[in-house]
Protein backbone atom coordinates (compact mmCIF):
# COMPACT_ATOMS: atom_id res chain seq x y z
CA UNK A 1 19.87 -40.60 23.81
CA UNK A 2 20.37 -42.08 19.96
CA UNK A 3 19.90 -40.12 17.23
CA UNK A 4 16.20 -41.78 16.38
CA UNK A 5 14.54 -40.63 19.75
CA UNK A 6 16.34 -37.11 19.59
CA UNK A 7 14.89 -37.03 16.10
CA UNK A 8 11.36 -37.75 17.38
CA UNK A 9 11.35 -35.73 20.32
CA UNK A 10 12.53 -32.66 17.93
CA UNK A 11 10.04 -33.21 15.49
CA UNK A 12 7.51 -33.40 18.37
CA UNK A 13 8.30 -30.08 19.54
CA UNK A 14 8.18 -28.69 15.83
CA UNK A 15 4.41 -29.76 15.39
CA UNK A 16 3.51 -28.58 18.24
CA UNK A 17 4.48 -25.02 17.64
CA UNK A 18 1.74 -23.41 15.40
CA UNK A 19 3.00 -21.90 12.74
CA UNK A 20 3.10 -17.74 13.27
CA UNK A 21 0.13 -15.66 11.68
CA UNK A 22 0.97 -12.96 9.61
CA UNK A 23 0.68 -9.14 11.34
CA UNK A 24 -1.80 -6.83 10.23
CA UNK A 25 -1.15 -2.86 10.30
CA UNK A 26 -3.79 -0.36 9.85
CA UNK A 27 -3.34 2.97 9.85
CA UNK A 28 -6.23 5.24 11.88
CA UNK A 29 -6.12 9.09 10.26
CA UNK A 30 -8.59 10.52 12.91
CA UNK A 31 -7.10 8.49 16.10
CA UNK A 32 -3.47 9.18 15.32
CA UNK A 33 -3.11 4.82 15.84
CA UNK A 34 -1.88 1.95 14.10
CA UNK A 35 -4.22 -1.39 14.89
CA UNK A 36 -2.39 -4.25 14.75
CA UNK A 37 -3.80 -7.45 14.24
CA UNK A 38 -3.50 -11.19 13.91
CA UNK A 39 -4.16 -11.73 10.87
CA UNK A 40 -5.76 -15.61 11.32
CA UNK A 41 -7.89 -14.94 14.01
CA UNK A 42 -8.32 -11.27 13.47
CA UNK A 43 -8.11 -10.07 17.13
CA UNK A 44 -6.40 -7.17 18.12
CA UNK A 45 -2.62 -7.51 19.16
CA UNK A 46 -1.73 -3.78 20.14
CA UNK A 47 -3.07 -0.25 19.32
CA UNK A 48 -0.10 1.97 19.30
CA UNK A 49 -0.04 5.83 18.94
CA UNK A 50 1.82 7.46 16.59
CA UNK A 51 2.27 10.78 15.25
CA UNK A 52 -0.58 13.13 13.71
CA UNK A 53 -2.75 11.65 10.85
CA UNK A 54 -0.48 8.46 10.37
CA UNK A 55 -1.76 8.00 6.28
CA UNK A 56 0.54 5.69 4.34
CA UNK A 57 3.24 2.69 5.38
CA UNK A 58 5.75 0.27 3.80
CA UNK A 59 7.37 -2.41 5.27
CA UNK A 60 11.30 -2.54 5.07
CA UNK A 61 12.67 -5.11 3.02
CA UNK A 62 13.77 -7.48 6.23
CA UNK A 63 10.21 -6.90 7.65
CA UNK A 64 11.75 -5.89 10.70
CA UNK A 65 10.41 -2.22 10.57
CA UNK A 66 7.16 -0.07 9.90
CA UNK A 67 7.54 2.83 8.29
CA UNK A 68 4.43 5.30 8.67
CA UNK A 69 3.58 8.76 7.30
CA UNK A 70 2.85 11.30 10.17
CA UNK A 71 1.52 13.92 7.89
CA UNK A 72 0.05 16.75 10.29
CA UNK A 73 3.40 16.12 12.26
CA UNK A 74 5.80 16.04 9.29
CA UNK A 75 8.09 12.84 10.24
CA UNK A 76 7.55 9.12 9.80
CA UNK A 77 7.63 6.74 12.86
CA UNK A 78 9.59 3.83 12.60
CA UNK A 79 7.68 0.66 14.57
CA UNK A 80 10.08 -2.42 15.41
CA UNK A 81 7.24 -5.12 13.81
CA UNK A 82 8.17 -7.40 16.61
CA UNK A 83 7.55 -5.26 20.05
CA UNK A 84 4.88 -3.05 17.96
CA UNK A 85 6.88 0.04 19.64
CA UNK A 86 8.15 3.16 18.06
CA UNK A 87 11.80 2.82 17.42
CA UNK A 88 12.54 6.50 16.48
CA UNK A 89 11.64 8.98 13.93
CA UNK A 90 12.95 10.83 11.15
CA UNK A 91 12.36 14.80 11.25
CA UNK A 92 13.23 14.82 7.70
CA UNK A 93 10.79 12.97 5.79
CA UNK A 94 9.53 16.54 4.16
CA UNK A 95 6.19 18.56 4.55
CA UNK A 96 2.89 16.74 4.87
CA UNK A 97 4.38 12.98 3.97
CA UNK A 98 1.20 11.00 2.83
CA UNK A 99 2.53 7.90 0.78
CA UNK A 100 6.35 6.40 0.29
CA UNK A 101 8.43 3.96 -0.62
CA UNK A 102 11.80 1.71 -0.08
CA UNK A 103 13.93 0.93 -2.50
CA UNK A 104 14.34 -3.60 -2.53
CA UNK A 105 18.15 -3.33 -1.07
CA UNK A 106 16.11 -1.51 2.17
CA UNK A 107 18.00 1.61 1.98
CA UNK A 108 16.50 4.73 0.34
CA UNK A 109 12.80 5.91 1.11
CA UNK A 110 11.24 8.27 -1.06
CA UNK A 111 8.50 9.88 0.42
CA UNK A 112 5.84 11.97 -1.27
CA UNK A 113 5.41 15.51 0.48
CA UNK A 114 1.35 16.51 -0.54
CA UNK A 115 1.63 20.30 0.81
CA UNK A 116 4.85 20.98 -0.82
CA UNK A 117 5.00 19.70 -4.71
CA UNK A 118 7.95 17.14 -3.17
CA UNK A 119 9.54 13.87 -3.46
CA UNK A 120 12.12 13.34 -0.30
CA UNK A 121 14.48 11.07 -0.48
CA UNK A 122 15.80 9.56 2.70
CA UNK A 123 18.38 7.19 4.63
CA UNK A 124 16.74 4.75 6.13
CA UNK A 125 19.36 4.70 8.61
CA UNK A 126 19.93 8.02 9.85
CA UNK A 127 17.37 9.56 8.06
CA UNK A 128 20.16 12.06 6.02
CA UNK A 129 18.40 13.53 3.11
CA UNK A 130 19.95 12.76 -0.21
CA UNK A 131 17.66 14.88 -2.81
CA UNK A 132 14.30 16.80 -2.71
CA UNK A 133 12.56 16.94 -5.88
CA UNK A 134 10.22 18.87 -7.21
CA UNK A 135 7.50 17.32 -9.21
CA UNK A 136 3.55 18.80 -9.33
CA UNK A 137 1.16 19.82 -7.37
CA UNK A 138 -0.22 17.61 -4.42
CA UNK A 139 2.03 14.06 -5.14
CA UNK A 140 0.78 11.32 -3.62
CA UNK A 141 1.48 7.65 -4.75
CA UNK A 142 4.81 6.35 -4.72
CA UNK A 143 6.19 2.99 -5.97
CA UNK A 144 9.84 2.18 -6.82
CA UNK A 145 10.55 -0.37 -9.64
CA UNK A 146 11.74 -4.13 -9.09
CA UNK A 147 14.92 -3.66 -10.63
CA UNK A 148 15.48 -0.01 -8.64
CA UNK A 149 16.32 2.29 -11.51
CA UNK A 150 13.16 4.13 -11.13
CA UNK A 151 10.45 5.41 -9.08
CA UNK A 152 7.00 6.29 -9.88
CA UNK A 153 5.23 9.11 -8.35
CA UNK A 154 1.79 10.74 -9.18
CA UNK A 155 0.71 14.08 -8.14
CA UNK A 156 -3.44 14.84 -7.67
CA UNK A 157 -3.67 18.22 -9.31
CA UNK A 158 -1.88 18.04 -12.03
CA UNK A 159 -2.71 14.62 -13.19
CA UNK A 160 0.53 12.88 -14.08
CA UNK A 161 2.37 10.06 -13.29
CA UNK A 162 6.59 11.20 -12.67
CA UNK A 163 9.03 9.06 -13.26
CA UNK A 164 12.06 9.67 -11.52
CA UNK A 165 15.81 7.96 -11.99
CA UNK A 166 16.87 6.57 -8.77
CA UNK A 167 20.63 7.44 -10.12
CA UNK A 168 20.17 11.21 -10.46
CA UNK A 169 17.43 11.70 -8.57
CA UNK A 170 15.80 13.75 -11.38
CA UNK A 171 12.51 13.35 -13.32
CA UNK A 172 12.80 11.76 -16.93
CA UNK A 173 9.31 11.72 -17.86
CA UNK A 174 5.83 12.89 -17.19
CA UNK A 175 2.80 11.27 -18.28
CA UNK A 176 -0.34 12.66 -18.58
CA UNK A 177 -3.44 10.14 -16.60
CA UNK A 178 -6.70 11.16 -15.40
CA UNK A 179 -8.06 13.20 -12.79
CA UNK A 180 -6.28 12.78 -9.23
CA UNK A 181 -4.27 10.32 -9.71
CA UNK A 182 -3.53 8.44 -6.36
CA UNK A 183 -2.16 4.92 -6.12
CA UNK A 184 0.85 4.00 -8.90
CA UNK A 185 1.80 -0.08 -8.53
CA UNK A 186 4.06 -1.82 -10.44
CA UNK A 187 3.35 -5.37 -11.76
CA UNK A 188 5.42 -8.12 -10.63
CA UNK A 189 8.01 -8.11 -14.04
CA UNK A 190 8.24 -4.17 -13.99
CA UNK A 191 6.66 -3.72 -17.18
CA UNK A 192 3.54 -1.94 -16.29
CA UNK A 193 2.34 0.52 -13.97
CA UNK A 194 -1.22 0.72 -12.78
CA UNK A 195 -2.22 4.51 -12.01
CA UNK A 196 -5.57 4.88 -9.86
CA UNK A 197 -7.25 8.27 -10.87
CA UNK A 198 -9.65 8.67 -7.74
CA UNK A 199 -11.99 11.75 -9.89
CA UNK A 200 -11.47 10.20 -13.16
CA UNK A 201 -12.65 6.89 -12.32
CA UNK A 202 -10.13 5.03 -14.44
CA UNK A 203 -7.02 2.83 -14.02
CA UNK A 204 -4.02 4.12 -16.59
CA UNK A 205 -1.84 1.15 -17.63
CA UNK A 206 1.61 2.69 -18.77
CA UNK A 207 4.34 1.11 -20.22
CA UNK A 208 7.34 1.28 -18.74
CA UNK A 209 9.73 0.96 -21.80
CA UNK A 210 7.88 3.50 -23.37
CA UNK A 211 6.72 5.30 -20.99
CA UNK A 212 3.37 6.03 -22.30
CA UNK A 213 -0.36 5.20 -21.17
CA UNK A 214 -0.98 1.89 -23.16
CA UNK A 215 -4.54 1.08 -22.23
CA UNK A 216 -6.91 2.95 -20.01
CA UNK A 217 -9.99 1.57 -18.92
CA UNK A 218 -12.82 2.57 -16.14
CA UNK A 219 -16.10 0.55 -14.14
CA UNK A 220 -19.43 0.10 -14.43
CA UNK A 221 -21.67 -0.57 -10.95
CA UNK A 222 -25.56 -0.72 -11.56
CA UNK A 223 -27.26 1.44 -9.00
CA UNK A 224 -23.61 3.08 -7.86
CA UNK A 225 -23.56 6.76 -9.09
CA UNK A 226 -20.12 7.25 -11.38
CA UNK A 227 -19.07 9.76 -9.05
CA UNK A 228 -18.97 7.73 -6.04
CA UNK A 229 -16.66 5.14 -7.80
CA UNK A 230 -13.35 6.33 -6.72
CA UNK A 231 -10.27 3.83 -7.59
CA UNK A 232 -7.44 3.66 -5.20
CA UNK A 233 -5.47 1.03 -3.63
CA UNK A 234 -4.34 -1.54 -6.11
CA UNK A 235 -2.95 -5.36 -5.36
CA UNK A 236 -2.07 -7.92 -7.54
CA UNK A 237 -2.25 -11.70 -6.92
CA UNK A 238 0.45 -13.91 -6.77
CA UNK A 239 0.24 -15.21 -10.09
CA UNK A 240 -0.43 -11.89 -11.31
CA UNK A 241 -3.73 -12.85 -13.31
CA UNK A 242 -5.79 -10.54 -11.11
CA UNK A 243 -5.33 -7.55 -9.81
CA UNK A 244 -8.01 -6.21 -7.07
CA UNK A 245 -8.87 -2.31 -7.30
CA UNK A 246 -10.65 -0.98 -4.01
CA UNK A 247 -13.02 1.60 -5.22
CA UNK A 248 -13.88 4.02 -2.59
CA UNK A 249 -17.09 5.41 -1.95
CA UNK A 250 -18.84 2.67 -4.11
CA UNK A 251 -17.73 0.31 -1.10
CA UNK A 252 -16.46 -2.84 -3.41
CA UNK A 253 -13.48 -3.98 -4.85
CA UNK A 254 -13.25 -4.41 -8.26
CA UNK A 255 -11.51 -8.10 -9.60
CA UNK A 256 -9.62 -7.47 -12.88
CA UNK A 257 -8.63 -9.71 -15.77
CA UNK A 258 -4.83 -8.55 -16.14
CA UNK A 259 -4.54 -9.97 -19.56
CA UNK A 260 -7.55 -8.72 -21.12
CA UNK A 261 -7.93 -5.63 -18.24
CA UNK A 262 -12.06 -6.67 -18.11
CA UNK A 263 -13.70 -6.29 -14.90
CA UNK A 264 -14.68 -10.18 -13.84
CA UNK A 265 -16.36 -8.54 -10.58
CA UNK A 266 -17.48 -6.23 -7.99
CA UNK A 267 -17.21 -7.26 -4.54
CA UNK A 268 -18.98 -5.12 -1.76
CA UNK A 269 -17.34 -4.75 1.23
CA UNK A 270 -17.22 -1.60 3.90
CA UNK A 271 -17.52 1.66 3.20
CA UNK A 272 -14.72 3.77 1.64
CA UNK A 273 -12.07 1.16 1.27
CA UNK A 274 -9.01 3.07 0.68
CA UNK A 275 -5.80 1.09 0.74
CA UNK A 276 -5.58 -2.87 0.45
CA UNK A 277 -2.92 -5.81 1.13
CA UNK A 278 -2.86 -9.46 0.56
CA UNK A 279 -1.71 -12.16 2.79
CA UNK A 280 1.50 -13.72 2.57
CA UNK A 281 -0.41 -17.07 0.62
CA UNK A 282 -1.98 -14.81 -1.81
CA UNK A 283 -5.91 -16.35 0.15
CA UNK A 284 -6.68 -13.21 1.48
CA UNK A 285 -7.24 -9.38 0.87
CA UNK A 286 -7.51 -6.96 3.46
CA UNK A 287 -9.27 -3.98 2.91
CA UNK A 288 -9.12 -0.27 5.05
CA UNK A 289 -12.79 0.83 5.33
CA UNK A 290 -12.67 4.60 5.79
CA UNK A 291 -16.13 5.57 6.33
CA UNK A 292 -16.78 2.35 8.63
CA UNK A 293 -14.04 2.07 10.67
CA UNK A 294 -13.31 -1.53 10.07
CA UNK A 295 -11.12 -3.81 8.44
CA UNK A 296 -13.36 -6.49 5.67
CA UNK A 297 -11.38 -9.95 4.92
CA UNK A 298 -12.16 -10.95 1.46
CA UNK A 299 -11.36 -14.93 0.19
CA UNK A 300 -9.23 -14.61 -3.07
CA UNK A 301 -10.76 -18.27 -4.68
CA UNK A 302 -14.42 -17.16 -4.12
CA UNK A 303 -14.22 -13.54 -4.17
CA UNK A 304 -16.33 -13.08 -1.09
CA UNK A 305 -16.34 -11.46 2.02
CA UNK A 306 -15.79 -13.15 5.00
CA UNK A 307 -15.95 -11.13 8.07
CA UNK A 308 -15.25 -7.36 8.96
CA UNK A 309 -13.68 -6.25 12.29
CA UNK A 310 -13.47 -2.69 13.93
CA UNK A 311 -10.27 -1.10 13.89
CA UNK A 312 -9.81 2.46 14.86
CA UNK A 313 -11.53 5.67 13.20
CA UNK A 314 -11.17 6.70 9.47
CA UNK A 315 -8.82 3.91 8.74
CA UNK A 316 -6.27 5.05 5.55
CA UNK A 317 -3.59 2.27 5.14
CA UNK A 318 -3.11 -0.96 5.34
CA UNK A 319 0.32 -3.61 5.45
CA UNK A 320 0.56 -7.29 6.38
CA UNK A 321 3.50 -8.58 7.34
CA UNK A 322 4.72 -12.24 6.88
C-alpha cells in the first residue's frame, strides 16, 4: 500500500470517529448519587452511588479522577472519570467535608470540614494528612490560587474569607465579606477573588496583593424579594469578560461585566441553582437546580436557556469534564 492511500484510508477513519462529548457530573444531596451525563446530547450515561450527602467535587488536574465530598459519611469518593466507578476513598478528608480543592501539580486537596471550624489538607495519593487548620466557624468554599502559594477559604458564620499559605499551611490573613459567605473563585490571572455571600446578597471582589475587599457590589430583580436572591456558584468565561453568578432561590443567573462589575443580565433558569460549570468551548453553562431536580443548559452568546433535564433529587454540585 503507498503512502497516499494509507494516508486516505487513515484520514477516513479519523472523520469518521465523532469527536468525544464532554462528561457531566452532578452531585444528588438527598439520593446519595452522582448523574453523569453526556454533555451534547444530555442523556444520562450512569447514576452511581456514593457516600452520604455527596455536596461538592473537583476534578484532578489529569481529569482522570472525581473527587466528591461525602459529608454525612466523612470521606470523599474517588470516581475513575472513565468507568464512572468508585476507585477508593479517603477516611481522612475531616468532619462533614462540603467543598475542596487540588492544588494545579494534582497533589494536595484541601478540603473544607463545615461541622468542625477545619481546613484538611490531604495526599491525593494515599490520602496521608499533612495539616489541619483551624479557621472559623462553618468553612465552606475553597479555591487554591493559579500560581499555588495560596488557598482561599470562607467560613459562613463568621463572614470572612481565609487565606492560607500553601508553604506553612497557616492562615496569613482574614478578610472581613458579607453574610455567609459560600463560593470563593479566583480569576484567571490570580489577581482577584470573587466571594459569594449567600445572606448578604453581594459578591466581595478582594485583591489579592492586598488582600483587601476592593469593590463590593449586590443585584437588583424586579418582582424577586431581596431575600430570595442568594449568590453562590461563580464561573467565569474564557475570555474572562463575564463572569456568571447563579443566584439561588431567585432561580436565574446573573451575567456580569468583569471590568465595570455591572449586572448586563438576569437569566431564569430552575429553581435553586446552586453550583455551575462551563463547557470545555466556553458555549455552555450548566447549572445544578436544587429545588427542581434538574440540570438547565444555558447558551453563553445569547444568554438563554436551552433545555433542562432531570437529574437526581436536590442536586448540589456540578463538574464537566473535557
Amino acid at each position: 500500500m503507498n503512502r497516499a492511500v494509507f494516508a486516505f484510508i487513515a484520514l477516513s477513519a479519523f472523520a469518521a470517529c465523532p469527536a468525544q462529548a464532554a462528561t457531566v457530573f452532578v452531585s444528588n444531596e438527598k439520593d446519595n448519587t452522582i448523574t453523569v451525563l453526556d454533555a451534547e446530547s444530555l442523556k444520562v450515561l450512569k447514576t452511581v452511588k456514593v457516600g452520604r450527602r455527596p455536596r461538592g467535587m473537583v476534578l484532578t488536574p489529569d481529569m482522570k479522577e472525581l473527587l466528591i465530598c461525602a459529608g454525612d459519611d466523612h470521606r470523599l469518593d474517588v470516581m475513575d472519570t472513565t468507568t464512572f466507578e468508585i476507585i477508593r476513598t479517603h477516611e481522612t478528608s475531616g468532619p462533614d467535608p462540603e467543598l475542596l480543592d487540588i492544588d494545579p501539580e494534582g497533589k494536595i486537596i484541601y478540603i473544607a470540614n463545615e461541622d468542625d471550624g477545619m481546613v484538611t489538607v490531604i495526599e491525593r495519593d494515599g490520602g496521608k494528612v499533612l495539616g489541619e487548620i483551624p479557621i472559623g466557624v462553618e468553612p465552606e468554599g475553597m479555591a487554591v490560587a493559579p500560581d499555588n502559594s495560596v488557598v482561599v477559604a470562607t467560613s459562613e458564620s463568621t463572614s470572612m474569607a481565609h487565606f492560607i499559605d500553601t508553604k506553612t499551611l497557616k492562615v496569613i490573613a482574614n478578610v472581613l465579606v458579607d453574610t455567609r459567605p459560600r463560593v470563593s473563585e479566583y480569576t484567571a490571572d490570580g489577581k482577584e477573588v470573587w466571594v459569594t455571600a449567600e445572606v448578604g446578597g453581594t459578591v466581595a471582589i478582594i485583591d489579592t496583593t492586598t488582600r483587601k475587599v476592593k469593590k463590593k457590589f449586590g443585584f437588583e430583580i424586579a418582582g424577586v424579594r431581596p431575600e430570595l436572591i442568594q449568590p453562590m456558584g461563580i464561573k467565569f468565561t474564557k475570555d474572562a469578560k463575564r463572569a456568571f453568578i447563579a443566584l439561588g432561590r431567585a432561580n436565574r443567573l446573573a451575567v456580569v461585566d468583569t471590568a465595570t462589575h455591572e449586572v448586563l443580565d438576569y437569566i431564569l433558569v430552575g429553581q435553586r441553582p446552586w453550583h455551575i460549570d462551563m463547557n470545555p468551548e466556553g458555549t455552555k453553562i450548566y447549572t445544578a437546580n436544587g429545588l427542581s431536580n434538574d440540570m438547565t443548559v444555558v447558551d453563553v452568546a445569547t444568554l438563554k436557556p436551552e433545555k433542562s433535564v432531570p437529574v437526581g433529587r436536590l442536586p448540589w454540585g456540578i463538574v464537566i469534564k473535557p
